[in-house]
C-alpha atoms as a PDB file:
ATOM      1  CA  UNK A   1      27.479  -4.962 -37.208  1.00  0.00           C
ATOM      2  CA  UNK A   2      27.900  -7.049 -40.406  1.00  0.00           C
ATOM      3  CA  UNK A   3      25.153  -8.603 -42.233  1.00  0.00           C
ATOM      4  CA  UNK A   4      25.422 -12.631 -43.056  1.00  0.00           C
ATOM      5  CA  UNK A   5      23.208 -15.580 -43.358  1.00  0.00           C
ATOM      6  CA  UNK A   6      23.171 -18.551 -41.138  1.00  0.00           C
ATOM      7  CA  UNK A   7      24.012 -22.067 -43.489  1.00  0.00           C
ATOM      8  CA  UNK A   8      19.426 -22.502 -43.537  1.00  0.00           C
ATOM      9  CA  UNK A   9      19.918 -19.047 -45.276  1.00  0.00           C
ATOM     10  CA  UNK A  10      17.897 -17.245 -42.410  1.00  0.00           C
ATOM     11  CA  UNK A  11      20.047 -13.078 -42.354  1.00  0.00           C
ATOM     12  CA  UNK A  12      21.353 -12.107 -39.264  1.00  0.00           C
ATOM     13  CA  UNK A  13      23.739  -9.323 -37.697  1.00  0.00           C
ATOM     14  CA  UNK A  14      26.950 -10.295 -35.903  1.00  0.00           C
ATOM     15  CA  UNK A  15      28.912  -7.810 -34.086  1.00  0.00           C
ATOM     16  CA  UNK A  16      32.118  -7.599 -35.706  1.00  0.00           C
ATOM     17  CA  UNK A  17      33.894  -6.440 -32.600  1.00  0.00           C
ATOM     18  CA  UNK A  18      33.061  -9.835 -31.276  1.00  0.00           C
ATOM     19  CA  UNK A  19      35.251 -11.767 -33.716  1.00  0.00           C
ATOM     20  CA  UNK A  20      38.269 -13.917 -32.219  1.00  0.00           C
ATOM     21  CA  UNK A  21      38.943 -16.318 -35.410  1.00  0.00           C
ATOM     22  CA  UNK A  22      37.511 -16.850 -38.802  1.00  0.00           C
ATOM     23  CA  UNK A  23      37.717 -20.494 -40.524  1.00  0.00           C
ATOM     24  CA  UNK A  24      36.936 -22.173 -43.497  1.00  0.00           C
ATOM     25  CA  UNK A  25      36.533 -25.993 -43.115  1.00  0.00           C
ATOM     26  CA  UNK A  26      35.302 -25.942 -45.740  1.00  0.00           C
ATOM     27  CA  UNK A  27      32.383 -23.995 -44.213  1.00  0.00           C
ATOM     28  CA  UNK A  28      33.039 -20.773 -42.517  1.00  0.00           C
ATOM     29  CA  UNK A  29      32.980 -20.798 -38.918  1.00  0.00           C
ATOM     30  CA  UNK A  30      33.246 -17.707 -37.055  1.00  0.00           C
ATOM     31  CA  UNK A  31      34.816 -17.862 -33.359  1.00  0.00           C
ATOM     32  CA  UNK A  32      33.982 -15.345 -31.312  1.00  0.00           C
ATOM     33  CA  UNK A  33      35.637 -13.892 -28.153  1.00  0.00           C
ATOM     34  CA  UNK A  34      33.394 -15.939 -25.418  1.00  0.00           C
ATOM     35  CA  UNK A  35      34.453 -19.313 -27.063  1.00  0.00           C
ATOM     36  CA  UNK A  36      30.813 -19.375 -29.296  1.00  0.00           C
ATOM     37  CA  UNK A  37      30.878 -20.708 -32.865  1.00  0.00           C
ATOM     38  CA  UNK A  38      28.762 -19.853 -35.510  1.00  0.00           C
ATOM     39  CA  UNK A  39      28.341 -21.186 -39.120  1.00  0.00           C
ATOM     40  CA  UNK A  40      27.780 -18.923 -41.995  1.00  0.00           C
ATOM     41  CA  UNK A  41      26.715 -19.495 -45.528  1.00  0.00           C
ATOM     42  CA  UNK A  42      29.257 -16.556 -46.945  1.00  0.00           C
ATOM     43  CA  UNK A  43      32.740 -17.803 -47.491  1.00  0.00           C
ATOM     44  CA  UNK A  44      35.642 -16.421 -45.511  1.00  0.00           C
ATOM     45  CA  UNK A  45      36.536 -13.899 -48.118  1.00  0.00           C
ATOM     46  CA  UNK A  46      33.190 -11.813 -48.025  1.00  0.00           C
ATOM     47  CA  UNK A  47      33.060 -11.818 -44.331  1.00  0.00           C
ATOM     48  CA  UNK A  48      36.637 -10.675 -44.376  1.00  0.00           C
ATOM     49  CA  UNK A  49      35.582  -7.747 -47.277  1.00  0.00           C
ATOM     50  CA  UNK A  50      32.275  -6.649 -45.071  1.00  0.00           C
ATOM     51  CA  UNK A  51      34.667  -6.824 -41.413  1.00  0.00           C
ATOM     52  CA  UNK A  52      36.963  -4.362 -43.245  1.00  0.00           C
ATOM     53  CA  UNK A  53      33.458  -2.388 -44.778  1.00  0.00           C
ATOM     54  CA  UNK A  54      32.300  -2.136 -41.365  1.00  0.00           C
ATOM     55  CA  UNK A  55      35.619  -0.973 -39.973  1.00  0.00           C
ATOM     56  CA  UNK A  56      36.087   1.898 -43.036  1.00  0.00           C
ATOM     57  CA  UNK A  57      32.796   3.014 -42.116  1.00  0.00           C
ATOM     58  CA  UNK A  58      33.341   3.389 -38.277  1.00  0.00           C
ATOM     59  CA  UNK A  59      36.615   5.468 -39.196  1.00  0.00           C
ATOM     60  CA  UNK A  60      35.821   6.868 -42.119  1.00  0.00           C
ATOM     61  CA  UNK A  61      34.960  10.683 -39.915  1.00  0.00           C
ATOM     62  CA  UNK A  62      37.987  10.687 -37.999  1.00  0.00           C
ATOM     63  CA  UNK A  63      40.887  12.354 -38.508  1.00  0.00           C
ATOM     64  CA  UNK A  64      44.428  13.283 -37.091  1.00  0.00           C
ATOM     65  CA  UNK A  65      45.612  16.787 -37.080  1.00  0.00           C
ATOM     66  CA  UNK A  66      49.044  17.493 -36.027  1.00  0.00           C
ATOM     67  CA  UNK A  67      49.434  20.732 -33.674  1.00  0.00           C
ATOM     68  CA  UNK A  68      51.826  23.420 -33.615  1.00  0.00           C
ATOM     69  CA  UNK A  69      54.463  21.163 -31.197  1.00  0.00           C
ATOM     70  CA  UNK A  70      53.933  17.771 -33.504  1.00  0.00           C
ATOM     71  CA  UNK A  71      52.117  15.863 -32.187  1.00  0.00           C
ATOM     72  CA  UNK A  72      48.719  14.313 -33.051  1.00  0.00           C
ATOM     73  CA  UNK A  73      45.399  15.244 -32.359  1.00  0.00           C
ATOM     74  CA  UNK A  74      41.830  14.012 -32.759  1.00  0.00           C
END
């Protein structure tokens, strides 16, 4: 979940997962994957930097070992 303001400047949490398209007109508009729209007050560029802060975060314990044979492993 990412944190972001509606354009009234009331926070809320969007599920980054959720995201289909991101566009600044010259607001930012976030389209999500069920067809909903919603307007934010951050431009494109911070959501953008807290998406990939959210993702780094959610990967940031796993890693890939390679076995004996080559091939990968969680």
């Amino acid at each position: 979940m990412i944190k972001l303001s509606r354009i009234n400047g009331m926070p809320f949490f969007l599920n980054a997962e959720l995201i289909e398209q991101i566009e600044s007109t010259p607001d930012t508009v976030i389209t999500l994957i069920s067809g909903k729209t919603v307007m934010v007050a951050e431009p494109l560029e911070t959501v953008l930097k807290r998406i990939v802060a959210y993702r780094s975060r959610l990967f940031r314990g796993i890693r890939v070992r390679r076995t004996k044979k080559g091939k990968e492993k969680c």
